[in-house]
Structure formats: C-alpha cells, structure tokens
PDB file of N, CA and C in Angstrom:
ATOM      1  N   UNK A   1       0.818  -1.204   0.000  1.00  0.00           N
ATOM      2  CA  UNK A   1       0.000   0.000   0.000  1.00  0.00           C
ATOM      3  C   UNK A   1       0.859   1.265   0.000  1.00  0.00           C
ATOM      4  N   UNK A   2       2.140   1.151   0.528  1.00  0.00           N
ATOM      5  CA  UNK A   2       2.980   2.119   0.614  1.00  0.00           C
ATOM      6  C   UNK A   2       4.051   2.532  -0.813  1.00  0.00           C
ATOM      7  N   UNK A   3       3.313   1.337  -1.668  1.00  0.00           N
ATOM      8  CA  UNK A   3       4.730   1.411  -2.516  1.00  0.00           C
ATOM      9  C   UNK A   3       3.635   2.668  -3.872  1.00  0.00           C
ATOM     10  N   UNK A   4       4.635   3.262  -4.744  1.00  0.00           N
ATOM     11  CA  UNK A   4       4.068   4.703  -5.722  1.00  0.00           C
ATOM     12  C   UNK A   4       3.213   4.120  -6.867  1.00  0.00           C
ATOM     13  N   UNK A   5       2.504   4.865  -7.331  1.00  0.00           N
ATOM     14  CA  UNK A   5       1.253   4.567  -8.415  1.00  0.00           C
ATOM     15  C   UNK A   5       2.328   4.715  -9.978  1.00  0.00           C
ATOM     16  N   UNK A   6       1.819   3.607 -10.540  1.00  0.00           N
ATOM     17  CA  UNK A   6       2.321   3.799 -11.877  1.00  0.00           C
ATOM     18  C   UNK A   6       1.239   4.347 -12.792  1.00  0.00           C
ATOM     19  N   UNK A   7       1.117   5.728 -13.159  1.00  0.00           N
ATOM     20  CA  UNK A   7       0.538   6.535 -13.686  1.00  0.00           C
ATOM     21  C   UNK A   7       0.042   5.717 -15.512  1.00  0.00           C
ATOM     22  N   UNK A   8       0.633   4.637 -16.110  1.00  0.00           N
ATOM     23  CA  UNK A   8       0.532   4.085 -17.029  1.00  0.00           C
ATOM     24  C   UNK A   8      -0.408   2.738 -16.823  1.00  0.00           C
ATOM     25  N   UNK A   9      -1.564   2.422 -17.255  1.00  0.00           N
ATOM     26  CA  UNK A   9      -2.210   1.140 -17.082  1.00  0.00           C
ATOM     27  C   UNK A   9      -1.870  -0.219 -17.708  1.00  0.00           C
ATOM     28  N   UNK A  10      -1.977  -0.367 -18.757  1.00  0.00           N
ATOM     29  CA  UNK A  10      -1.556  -1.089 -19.593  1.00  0.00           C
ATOM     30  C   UNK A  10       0.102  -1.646 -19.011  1.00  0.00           C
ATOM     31  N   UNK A  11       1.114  -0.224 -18.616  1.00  0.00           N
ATOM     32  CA  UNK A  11       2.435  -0.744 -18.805  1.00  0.00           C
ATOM     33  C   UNK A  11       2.792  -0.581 -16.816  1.00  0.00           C
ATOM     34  N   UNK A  12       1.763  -1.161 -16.016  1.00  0.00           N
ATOM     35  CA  UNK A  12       2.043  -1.121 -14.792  1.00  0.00           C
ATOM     36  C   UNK A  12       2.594  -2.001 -14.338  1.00  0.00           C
ATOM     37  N   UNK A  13       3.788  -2.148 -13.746  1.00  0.00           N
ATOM     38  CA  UNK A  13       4.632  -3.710 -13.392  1.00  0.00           C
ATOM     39  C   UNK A  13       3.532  -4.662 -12.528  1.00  0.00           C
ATOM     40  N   UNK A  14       2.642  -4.073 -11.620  1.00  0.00           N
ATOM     41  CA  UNK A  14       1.443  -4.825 -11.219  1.00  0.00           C
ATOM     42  C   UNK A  14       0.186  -4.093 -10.704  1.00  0.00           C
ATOM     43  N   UNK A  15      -0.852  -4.914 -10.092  1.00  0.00           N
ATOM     44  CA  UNK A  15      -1.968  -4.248  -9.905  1.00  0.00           C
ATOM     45  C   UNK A  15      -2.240  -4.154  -8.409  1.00  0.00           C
ATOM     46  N   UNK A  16      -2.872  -3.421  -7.623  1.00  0.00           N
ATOM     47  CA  UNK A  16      -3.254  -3.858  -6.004  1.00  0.00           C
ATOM     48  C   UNK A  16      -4.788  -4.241  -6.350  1.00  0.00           C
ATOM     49  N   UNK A  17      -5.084  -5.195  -6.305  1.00  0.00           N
ATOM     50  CA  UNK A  17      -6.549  -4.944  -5.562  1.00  0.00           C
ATOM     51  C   UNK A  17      -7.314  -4.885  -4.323  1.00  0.00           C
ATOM     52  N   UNK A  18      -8.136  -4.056  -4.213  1.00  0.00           N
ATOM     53  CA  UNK A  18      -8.264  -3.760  -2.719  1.00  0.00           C
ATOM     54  C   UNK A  18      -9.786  -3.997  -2.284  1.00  0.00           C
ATOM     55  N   UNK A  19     -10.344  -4.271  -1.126  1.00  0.00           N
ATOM     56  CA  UNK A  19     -11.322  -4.380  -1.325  1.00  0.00           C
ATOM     57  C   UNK A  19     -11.690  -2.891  -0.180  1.00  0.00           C
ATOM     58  N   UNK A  20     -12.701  -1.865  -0.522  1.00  0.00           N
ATOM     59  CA  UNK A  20     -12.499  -0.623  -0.024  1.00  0.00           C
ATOM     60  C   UNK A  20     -13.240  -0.854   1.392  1.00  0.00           C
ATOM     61  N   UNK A  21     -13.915  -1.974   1.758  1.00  0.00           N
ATOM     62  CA  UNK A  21     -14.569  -1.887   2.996  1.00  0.00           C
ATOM     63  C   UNK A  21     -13.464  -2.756   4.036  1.00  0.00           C
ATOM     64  N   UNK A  22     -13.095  -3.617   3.337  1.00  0.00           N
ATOM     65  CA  UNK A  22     -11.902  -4.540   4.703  1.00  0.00           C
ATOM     66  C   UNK A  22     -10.418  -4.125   4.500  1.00  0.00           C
ATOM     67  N   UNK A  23     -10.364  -3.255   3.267  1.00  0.00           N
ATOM     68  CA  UNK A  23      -9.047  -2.743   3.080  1.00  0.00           C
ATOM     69  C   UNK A  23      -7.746  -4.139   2.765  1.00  0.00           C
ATOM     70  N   UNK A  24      -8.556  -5.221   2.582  1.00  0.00           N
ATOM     71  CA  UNK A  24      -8.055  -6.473   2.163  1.00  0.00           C
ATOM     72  C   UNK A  24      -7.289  -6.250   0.926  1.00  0.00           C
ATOM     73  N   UNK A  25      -5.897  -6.903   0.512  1.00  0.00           N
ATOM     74  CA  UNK A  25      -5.058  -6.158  -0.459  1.00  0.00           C
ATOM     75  C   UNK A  25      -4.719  -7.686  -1.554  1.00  0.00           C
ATOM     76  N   UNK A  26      -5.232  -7.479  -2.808  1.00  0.00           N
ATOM     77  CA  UNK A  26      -4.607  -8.728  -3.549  1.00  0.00           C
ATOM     78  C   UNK A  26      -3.389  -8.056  -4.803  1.00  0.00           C
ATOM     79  N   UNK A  27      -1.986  -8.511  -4.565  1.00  0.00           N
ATOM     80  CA  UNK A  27      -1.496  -8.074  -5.527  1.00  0.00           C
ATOM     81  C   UNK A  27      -1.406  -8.934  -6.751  1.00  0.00           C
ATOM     82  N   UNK A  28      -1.279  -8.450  -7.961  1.00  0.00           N
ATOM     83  CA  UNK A  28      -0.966  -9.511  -9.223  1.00  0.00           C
ATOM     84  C   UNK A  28      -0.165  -9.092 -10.040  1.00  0.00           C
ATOM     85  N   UNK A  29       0.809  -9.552 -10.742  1.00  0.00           N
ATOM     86  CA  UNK A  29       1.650  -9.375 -11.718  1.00  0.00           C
ATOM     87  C   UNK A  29       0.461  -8.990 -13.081  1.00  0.00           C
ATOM     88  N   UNK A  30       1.307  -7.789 -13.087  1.00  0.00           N
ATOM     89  CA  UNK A  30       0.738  -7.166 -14.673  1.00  0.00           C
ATOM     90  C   UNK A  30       1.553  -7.916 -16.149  1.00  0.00           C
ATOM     91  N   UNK A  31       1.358  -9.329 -16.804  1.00  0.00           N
ATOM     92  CA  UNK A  31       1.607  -9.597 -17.230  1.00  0.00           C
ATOM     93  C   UNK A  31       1.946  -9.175 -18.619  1.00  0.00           C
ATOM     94  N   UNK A  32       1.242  -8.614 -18.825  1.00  0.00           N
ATOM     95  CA  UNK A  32       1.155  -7.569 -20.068  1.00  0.00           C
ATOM     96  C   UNK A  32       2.073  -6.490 -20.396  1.00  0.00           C
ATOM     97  N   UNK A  33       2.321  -5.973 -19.302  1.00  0.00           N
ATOM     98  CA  UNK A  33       2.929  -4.787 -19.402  1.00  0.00           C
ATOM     99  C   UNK A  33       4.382  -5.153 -20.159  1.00  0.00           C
ATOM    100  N   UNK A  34       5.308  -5.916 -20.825  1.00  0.00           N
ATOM    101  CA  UNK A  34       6.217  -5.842 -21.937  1.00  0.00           C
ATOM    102  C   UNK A  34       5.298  -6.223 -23.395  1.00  0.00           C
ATOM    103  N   UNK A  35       4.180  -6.287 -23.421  1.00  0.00           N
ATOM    104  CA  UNK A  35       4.131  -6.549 -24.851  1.00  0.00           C
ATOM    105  C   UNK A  35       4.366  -4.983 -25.787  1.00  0.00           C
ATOM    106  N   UNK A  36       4.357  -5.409 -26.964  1.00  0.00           N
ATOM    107  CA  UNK A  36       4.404  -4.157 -27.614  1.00  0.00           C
ATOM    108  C   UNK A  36       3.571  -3.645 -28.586  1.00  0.00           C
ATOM    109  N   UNK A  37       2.568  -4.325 -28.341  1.00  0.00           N
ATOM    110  CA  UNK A  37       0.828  -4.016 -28.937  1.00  0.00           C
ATOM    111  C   UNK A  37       0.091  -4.590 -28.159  1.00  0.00           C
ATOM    112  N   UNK A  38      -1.480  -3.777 -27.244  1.00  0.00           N
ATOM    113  CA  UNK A  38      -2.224  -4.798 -26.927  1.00  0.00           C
ATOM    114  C   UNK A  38      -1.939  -4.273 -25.332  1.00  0.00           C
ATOM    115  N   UNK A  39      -0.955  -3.575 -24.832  1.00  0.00           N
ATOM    116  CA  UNK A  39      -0.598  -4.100 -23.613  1.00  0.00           C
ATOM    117  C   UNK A  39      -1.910  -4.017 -22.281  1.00  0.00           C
ATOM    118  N   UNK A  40      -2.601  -2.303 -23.253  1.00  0.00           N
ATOM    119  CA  UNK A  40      -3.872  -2.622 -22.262  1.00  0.00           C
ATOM    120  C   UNK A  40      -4.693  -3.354 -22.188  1.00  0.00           C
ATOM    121  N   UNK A  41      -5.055  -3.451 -23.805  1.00  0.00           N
ATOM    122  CA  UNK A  41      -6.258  -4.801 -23.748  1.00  0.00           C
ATOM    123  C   UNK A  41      -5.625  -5.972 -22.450  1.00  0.00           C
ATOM    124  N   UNK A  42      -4.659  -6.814 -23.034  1.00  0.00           N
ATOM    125  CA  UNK A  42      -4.363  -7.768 -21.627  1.00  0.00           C
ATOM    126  C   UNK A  42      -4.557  -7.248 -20.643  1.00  0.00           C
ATOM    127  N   UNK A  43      -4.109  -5.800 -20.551  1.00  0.00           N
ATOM    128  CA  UNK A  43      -3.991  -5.914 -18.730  1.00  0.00           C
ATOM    129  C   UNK A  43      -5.499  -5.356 -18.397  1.00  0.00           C
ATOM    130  N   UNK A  44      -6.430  -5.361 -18.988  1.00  0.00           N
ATOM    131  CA  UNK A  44      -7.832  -5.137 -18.872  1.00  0.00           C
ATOM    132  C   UNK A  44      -8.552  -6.798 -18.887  1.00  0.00           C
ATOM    133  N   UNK A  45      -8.291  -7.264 -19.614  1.00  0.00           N
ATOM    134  CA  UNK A  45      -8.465  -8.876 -18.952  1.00  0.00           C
ATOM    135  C   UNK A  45      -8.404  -9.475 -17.947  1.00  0.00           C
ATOM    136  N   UNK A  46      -7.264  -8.756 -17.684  1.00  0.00           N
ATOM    137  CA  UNK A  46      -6.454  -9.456 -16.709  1.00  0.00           C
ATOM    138  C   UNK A  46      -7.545  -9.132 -15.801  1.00  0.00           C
ATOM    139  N   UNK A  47      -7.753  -7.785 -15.353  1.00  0.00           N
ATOM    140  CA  UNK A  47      -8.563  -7.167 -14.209  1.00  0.00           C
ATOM    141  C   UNK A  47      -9.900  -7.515 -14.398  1.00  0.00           C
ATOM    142  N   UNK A  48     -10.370  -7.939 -15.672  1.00  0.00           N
ATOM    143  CA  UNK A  48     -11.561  -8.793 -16.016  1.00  0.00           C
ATOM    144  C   UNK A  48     -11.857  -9.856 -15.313  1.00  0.00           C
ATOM    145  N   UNK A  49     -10.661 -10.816 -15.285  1.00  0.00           N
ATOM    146  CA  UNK A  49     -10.411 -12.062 -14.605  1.00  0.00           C
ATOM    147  C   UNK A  49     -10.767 -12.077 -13.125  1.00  0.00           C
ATOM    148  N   UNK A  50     -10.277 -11.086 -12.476  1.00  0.00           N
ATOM    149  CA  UNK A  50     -10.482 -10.950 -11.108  1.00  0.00           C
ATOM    150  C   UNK A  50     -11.844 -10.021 -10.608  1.00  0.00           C
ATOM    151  N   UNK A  51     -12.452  -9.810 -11.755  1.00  0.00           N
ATOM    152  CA  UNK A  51     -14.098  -9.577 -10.945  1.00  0.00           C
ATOM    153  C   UNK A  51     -14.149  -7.973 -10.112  1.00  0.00           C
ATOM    154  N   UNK A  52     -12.641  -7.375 -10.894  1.00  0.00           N
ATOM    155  CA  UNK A  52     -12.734  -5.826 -10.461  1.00  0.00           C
ATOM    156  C   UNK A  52     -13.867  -4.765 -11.210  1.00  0.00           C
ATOM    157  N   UNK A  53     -14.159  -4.524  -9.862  1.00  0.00           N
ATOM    158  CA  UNK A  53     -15.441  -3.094 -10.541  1.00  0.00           C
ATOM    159  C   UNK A  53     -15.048  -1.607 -10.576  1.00  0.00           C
ATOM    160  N   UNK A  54     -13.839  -1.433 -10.395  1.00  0.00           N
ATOM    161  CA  UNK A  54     -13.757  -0.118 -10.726  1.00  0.00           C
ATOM    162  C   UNK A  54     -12.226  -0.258 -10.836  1.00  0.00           C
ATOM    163  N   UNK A  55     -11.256   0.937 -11.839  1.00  0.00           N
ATOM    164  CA  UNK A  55      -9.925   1.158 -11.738  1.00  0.00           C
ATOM    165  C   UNK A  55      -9.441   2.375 -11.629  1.00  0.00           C
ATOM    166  N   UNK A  56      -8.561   2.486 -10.291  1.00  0.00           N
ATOM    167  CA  UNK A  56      -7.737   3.670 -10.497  1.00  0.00           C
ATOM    168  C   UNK A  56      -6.742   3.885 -11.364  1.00  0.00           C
ATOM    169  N   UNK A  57      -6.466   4.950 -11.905  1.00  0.00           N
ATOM    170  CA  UNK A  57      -5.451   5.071 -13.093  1.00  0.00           C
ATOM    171  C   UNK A  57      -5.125   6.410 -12.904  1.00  0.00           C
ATOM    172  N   UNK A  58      -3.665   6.782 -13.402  1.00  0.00           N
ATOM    173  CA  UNK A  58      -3.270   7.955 -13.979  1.00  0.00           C
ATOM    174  C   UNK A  58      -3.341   8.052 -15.525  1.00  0.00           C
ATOM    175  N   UNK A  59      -3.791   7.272 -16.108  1.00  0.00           N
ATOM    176  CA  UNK A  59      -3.923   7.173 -17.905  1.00  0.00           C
ATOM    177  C   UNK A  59      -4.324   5.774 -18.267  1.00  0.00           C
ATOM    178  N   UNK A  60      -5.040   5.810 -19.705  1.00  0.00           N
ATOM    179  CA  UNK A  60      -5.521   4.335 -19.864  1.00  0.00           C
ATOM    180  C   UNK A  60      -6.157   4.971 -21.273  1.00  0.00           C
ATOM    181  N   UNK A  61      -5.488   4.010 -22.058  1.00  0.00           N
ATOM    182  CA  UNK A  61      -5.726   4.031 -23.774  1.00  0.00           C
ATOM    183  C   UNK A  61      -7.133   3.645 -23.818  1.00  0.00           C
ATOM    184  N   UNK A  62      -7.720   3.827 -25.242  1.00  0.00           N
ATOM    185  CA  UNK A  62      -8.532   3.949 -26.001  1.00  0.00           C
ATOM    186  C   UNK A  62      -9.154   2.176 -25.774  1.00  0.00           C
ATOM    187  N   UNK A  63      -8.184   1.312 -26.345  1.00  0.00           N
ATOM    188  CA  UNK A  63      -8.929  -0.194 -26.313  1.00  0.00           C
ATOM    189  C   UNK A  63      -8.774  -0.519 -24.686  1.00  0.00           C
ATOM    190  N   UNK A  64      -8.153  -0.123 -24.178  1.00  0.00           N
ATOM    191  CA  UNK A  64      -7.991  -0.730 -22.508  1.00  0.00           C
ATOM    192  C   UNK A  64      -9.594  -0.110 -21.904  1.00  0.00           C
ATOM    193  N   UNK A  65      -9.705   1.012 -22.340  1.00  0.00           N
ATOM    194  CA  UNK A  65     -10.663   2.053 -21.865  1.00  0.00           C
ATOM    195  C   UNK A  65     -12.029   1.480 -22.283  1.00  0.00           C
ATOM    196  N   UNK A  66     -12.428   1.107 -23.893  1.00  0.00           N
ATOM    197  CA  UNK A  66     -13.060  -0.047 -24.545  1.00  0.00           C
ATOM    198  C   UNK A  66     -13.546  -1.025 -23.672  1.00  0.00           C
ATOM    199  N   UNK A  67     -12.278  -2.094 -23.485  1.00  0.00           N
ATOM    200  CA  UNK A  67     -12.533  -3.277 -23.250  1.00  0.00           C
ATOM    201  C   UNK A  67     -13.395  -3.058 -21.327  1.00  0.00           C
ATOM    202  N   UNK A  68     -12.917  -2.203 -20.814  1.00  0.00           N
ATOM    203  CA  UNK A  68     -13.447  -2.097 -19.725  1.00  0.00           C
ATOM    204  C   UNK A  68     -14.959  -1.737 -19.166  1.00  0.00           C
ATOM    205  N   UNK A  69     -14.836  -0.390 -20.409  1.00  0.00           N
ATOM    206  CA  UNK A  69     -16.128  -0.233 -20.190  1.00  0.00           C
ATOM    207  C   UNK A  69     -17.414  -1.333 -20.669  1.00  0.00           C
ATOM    208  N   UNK A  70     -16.820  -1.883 -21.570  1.00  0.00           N
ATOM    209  CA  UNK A  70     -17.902  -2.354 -22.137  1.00  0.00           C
ATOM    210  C   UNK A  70     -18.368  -3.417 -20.735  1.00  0.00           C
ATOM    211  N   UNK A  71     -17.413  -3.725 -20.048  1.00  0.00           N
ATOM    212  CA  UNK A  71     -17.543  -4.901 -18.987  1.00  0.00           C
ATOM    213  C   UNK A  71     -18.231  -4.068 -17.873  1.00  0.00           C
ATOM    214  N   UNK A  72     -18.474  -3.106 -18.028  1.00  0.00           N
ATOM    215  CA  UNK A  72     -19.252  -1.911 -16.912  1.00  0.00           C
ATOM    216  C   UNK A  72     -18.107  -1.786 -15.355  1.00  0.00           C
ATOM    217  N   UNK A  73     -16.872  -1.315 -16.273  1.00  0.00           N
ATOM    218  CA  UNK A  73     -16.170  -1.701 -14.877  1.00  0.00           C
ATOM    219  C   UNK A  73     -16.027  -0.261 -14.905  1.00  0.00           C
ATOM    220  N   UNK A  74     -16.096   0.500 -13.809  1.00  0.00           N
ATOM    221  CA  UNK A  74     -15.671   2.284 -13.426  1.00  0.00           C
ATOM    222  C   UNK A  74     -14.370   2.550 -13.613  1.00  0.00           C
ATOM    223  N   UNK A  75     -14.238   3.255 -14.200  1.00  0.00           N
ATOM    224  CA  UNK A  75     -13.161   3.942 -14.971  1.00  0.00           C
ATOM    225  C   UNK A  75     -12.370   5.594 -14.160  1.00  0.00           C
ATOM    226  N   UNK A  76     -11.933   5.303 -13.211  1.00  0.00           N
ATOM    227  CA  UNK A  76     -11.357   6.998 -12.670  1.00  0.00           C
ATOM    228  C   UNK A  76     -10.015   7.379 -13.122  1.00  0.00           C
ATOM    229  N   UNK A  77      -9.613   8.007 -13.596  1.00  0.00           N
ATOM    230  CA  UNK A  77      -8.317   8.439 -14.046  1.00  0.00           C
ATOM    231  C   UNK A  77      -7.910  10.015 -12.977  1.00  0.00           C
ATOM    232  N   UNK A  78      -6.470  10.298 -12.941  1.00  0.00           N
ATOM    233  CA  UNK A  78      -6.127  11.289 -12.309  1.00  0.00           C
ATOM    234  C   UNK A  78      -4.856  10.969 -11.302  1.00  0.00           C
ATOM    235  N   UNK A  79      -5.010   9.880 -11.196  1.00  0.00           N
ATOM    236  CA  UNK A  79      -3.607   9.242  -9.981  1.00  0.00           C
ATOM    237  C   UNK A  79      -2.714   9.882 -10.322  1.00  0.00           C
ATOM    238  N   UNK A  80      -1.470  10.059  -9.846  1.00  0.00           N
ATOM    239  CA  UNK A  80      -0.103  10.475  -9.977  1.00  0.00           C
ATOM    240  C   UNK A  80       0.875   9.731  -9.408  1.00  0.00           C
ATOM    241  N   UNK A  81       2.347   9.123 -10.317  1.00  0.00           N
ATOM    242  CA  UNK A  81       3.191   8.784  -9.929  1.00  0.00           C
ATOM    243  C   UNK A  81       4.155   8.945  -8.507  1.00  0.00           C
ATOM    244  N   UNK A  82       3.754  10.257  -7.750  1.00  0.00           N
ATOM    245  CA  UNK A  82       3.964  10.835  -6.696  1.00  0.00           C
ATOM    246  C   UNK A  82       2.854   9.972  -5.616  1.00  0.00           C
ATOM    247  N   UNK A  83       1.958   9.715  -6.041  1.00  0.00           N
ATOM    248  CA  UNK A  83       1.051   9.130  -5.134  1.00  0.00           C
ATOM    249  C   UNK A  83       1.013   7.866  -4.649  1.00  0.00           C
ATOM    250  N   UNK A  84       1.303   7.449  -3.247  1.00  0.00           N
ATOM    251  CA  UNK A  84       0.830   6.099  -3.048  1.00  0.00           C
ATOM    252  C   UNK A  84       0.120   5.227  -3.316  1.00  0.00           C
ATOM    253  N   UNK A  85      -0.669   4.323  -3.352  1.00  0.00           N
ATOM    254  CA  UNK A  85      -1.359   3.224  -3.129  1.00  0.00           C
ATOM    255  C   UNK A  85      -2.352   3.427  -2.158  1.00  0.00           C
ATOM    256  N   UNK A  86      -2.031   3.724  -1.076  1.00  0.00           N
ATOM    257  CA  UNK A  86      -2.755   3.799   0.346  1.00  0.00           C
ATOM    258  C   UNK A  86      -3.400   5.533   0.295  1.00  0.00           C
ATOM    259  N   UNK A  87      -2.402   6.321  -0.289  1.00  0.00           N
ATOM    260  CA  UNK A  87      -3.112   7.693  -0.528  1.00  0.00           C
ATOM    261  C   UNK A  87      -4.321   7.685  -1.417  1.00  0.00           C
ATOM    262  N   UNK A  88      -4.060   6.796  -2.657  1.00  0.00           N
ATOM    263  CA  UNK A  88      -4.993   6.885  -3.823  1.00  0.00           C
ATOM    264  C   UNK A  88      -6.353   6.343  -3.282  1.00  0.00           C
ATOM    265  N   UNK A  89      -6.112   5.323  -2.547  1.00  0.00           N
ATOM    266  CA  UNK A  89      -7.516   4.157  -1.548  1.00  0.00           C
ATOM    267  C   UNK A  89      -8.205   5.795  -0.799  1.00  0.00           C
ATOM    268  N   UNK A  90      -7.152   5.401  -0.633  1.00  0.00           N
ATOM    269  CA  UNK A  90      -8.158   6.929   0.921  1.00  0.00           C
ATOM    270  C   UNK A  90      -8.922   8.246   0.037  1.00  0.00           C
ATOM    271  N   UNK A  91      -7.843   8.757  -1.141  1.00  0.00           N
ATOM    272  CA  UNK A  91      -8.878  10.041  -1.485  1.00  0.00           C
ATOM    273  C   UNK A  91      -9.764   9.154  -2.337  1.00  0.00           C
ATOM    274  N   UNK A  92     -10.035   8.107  -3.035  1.00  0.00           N
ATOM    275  CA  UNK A  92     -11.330   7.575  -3.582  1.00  0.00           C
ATOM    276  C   UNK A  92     -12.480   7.261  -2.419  1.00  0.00           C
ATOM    277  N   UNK A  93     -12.216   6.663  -1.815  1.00  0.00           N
ATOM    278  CA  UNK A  93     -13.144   6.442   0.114  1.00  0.00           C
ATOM    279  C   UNK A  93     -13.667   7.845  -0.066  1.00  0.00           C
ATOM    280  N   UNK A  94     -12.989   9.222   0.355  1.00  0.00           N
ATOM    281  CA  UNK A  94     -13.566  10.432   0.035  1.00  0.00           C
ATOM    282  C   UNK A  94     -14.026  11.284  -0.913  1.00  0.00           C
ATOM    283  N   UNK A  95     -13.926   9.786  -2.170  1.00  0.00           N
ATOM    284  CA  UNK A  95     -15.180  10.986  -3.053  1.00  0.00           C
ATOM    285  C   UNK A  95     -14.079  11.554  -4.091  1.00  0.00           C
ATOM    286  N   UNK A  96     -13.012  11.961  -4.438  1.00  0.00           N
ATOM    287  CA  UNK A  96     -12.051  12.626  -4.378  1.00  0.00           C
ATOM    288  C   UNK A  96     -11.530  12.415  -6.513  1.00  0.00           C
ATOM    289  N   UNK A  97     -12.184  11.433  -6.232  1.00  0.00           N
ATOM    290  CA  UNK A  97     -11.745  10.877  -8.104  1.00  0.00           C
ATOM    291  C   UNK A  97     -13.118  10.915  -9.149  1.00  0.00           C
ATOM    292  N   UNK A  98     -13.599  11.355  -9.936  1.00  0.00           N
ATOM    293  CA  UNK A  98     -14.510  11.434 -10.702  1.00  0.00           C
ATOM    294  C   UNK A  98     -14.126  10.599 -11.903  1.00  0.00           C
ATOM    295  N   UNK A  99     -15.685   9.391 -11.826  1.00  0.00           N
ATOM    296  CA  UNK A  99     -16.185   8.668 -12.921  1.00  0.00           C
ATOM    297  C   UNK A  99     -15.421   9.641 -14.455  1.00  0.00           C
ATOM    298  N   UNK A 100     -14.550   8.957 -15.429  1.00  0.00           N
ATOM    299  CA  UNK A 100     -13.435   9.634 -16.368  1.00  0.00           C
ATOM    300  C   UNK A 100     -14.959   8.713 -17.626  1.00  0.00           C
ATOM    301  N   UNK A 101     -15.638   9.570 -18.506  1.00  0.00           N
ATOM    302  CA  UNK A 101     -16.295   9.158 -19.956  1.00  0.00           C
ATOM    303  C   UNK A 101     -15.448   8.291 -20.782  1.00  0.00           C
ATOM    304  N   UNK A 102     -14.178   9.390 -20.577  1.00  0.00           N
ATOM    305  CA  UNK A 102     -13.280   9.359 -22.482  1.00  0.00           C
ATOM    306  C   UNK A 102     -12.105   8.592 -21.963  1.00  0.00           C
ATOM    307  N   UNK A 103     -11.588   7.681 -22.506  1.00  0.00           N
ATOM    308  CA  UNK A 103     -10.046   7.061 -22.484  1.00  0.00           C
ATOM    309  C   UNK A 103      -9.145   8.856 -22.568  1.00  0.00           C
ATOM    310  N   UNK A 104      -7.717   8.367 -22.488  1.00  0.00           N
ATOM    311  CA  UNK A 104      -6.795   9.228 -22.760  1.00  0.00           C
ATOM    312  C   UNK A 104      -6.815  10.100 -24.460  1.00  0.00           C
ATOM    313  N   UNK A 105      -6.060  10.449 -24.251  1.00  0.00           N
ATOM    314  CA  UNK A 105      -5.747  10.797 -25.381  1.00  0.00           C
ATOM    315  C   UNK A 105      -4.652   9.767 -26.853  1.00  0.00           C
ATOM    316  N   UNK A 106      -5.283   9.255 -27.444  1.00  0.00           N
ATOM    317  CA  UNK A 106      -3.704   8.339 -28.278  1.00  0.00           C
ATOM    318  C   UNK A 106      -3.909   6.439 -26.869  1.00  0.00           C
ATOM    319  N   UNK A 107      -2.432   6.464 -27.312  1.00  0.00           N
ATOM    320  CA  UNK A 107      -2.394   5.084 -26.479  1.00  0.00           C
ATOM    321  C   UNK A 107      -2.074   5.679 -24.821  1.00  0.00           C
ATOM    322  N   UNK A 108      -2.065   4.869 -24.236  1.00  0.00           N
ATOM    323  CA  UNK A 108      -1.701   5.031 -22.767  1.00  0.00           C
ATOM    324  C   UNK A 108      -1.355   4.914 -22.615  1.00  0.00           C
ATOM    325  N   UNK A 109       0.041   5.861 -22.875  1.00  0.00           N
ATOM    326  CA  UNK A 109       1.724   6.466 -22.962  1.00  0.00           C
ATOM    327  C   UNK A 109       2.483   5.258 -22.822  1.00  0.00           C
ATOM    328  N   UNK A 110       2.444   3.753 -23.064  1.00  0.00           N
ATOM    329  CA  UNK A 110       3.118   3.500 -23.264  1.00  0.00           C
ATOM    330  C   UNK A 110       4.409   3.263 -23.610  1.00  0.00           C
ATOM    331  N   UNK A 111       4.999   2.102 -24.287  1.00  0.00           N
ATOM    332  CA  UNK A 111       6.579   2.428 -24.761  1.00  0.00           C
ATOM    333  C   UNK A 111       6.134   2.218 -26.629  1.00  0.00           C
ATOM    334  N   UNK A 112       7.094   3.049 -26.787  1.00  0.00           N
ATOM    335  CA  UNK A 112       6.724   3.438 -28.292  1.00  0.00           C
ATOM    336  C   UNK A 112       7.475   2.889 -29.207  1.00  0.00           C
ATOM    337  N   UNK A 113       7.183   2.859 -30.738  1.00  0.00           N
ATOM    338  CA  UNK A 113       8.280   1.611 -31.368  1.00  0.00           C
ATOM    339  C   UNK A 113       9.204   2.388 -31.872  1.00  0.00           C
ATOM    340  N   UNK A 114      10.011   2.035 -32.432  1.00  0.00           N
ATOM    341  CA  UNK A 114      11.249   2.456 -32.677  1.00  0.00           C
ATOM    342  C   UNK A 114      11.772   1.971 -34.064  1.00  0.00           C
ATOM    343  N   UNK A 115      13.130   2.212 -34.313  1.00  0.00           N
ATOM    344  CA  UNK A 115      13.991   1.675 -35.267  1.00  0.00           C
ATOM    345  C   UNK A 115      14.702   0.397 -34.864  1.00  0.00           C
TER     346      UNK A 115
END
C-alpha cells in the first residue's frame, strides 16, 4: 500500500486490488505490461479475470478504456506517480476521483516503437 502509483495502465509492473470496505489487499503481476501491442487490452483482462469493478489510473488508452467499459467496470483516471497506493484508496473512500467518460488521449503512454 505504501509502494508509488504507476501513472501508465496497460504498462504497470502490477496491480493492487483492494477491497475498499476490509481494506483487504490482492497483488498480481501485470503480465502484459512488456508486450508491444495490446498491452492494455491484456492488462484489462487481466482485471476482467479478477471480478474488479472499478480502476484507479493515472492514464488508460482507447482499447484498454473499450474493453473495460464495455464490462461496466468504473473507470477513474487522475492518480499520480507521486502518489501512493494507500493515498490513492483513501482520497477515492472520500469521493475525491470522478467517474473519467473518455479514455486518454492516443495510447496510454506506453513504450513506443522504434527503429
């Protein structure tokens, strides 16, 4: 809970899940996060898999954003790399993150291709 928010969804080394009433903590390897297409879709599966209803994020592409909503899972964007885990839990508890319509802008800053 103490460790910093990776502001990228798709390319997050892992996920916390939390449950907001027992504060119960499941971590999982973000498997996804080296591919180099796709990375949100997987890691939106992934969180598919585990029966999550809402995600905190600092950013989240277009198909990650897609695949989620369509699963009616809540979508908040705004986190910051500066921010904890345990900070991000607490200002959502207070209300503090607003339901996000639109994915990002482009992909969700991912790593980009190259030569």
């Amino acid at each position: 809970m103490d460790s910093r928010v990776d502001e990228r969804f798709g390319r997050a080394p892992y996920f916390q899940l939390f449950d907001t009433d027992t504060m119960d903590v499941d971590t999982i390897s973000n498997t996804a996060q080296f591919e180099k297409r796709g990375a949100g879709v997987r890691a939106a599966q992934i969180i598919l898999d585990k029966g999550t209803g809402a995600v905190l994020t600092g950013s989240i592409g277009p198909n990650a954003f897609t695949a989620l909503n369509t699963a009616n899972v809540k979508i908040y964007e705004g986190t910051s790399g500066s921010d904890t885990v345990r900070e991000v839990v607490e200002r959502f508890k207070k209300g503090e993150y607003k339901e996000t319509s639109t994915p990002a802008r482009g992909h969700g800053g991912g790593f980009r291709g190259g030569k």
